[in-house]
C-alpha atoms as a PDB file:
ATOM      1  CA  UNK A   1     142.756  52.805  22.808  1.00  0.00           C
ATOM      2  CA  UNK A   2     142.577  50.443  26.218  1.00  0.00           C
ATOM      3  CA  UNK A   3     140.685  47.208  25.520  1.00  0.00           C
ATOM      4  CA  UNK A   4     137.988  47.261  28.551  1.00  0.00           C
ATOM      5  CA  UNK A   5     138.182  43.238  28.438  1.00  0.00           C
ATOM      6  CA  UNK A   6     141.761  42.944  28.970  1.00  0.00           C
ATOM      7  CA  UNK A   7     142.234  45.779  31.504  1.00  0.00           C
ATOM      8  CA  UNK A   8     138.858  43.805  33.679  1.00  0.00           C
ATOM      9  CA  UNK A   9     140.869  40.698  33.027  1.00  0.00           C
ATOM     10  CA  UNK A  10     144.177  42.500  34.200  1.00  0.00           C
ATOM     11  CA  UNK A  11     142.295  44.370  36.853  1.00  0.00           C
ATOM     12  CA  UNK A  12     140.713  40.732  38.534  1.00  0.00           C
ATOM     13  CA  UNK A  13     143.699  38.978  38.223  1.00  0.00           C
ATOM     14  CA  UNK A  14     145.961  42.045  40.209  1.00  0.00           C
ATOM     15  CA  UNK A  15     143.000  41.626  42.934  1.00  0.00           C
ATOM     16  CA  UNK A  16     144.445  38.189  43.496  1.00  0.00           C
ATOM     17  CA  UNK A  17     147.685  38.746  44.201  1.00  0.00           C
ATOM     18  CA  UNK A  18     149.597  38.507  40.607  1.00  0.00           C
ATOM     19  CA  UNK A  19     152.330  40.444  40.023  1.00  0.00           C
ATOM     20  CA  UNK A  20     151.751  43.219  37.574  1.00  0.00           C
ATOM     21  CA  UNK A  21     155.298  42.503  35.770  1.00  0.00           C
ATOM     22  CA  UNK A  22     153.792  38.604  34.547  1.00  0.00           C
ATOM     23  CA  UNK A  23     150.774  40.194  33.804  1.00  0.00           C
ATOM     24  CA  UNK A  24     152.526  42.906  31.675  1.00  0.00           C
ATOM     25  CA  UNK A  25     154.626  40.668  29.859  1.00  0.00           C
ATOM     26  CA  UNK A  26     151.534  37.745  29.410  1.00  0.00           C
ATOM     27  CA  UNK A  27     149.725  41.112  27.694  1.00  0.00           C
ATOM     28  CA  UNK A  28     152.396  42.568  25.590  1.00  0.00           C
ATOM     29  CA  UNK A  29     152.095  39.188  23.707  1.00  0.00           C
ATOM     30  CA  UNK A  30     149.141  39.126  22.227  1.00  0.00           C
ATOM     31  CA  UNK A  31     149.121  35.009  21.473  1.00  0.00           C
ATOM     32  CA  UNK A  32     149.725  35.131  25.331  1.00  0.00           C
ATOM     33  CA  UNK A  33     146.634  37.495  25.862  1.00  0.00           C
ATOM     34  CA  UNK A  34     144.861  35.852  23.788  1.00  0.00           C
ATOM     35  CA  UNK A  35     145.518  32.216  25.522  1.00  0.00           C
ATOM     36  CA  UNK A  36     144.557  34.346  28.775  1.00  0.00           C
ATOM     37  CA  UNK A  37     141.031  35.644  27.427  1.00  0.00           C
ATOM     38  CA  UNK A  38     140.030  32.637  25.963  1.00  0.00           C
ATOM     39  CA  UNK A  39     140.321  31.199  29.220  1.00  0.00           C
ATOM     40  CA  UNK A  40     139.037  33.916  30.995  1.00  0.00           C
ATOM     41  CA  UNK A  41     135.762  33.773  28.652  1.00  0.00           C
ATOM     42  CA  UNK A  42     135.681  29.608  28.793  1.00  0.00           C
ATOM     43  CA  UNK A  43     135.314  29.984  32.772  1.00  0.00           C
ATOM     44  CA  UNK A  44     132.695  32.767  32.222  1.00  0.00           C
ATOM     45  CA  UNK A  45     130.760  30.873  29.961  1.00  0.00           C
ATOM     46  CA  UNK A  46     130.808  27.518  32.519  1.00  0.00           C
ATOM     47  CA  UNK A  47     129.247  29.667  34.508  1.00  0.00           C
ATOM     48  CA  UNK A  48     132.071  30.996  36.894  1.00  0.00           C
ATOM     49  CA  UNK A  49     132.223  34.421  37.935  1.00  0.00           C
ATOM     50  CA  UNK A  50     134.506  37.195  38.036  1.00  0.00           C
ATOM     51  CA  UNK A  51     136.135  36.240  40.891  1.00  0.00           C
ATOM     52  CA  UNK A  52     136.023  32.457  40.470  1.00  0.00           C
ATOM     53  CA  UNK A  53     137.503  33.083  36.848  1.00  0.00           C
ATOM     54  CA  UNK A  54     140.423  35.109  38.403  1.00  0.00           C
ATOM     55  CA  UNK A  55     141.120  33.122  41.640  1.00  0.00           C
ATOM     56  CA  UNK A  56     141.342  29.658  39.094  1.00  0.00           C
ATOM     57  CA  UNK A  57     143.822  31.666  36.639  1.00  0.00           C
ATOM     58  CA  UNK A  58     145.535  33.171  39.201  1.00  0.00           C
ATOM     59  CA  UNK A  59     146.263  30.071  40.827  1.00  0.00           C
ATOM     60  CA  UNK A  60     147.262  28.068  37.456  1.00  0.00           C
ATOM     61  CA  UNK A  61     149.841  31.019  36.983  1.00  0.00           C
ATOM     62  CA  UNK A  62     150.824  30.759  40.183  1.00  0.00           C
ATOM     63  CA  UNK A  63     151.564  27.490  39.837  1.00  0.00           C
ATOM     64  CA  UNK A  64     152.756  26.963  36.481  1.00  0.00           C
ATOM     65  CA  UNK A  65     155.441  29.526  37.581  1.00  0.00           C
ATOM     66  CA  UNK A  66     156.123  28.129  40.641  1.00  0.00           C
ATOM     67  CA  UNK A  67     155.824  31.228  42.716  1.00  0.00           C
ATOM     68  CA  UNK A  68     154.200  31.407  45.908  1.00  0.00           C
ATOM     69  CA  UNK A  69     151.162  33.152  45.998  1.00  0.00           C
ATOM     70  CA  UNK A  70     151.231  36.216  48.195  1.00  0.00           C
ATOM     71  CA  UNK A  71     148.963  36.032  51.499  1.00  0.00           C
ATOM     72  CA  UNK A  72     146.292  38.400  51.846  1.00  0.00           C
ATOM     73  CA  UNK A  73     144.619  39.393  55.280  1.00  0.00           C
ATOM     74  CA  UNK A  74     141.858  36.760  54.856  1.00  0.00           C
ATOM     75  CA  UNK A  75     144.021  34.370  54.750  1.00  0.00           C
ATOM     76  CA  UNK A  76     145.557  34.872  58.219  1.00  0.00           C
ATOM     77  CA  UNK A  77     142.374  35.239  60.089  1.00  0.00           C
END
């Protein structure tokens, strides 16, 4: 059976631009997914939301990876 929280999680963080492969290998591990919802649920509980949660992880994976994140159409206008 799909876990709803990590397919949201996966779901948010594909909105903002990461690559399905890291997220696929980050969630075949589950110490990795676990890492990954705890933070996800730390943000949530600061008082972030969806979005904010995803755009600060997304950017820390970006980052920690040192990949360039993608640009999206906002962006350019």
């Amino acid at each position: 059976m799909i876990d709803i929280k990590r397919y949201n999680i996966y779901g948010h963080l594909r909105d903002f631009g990461v690559p399905s492969s890291i997220l696929d290998t980050v969630f075949e591990n589950d110490e990795d997914a676990q890492v990954l919802i705890d933070a996800w649920q730390a943000l949530m509980a600061d008082g972030n939301s969806e979005d904010e949660a995803s755009q600060y992880i997304s950017e820390m994976i970006f980052k920690e990876l040192d990949l360039d994140k993608p640009q999206s159409e906002e962006d350019e206008k």
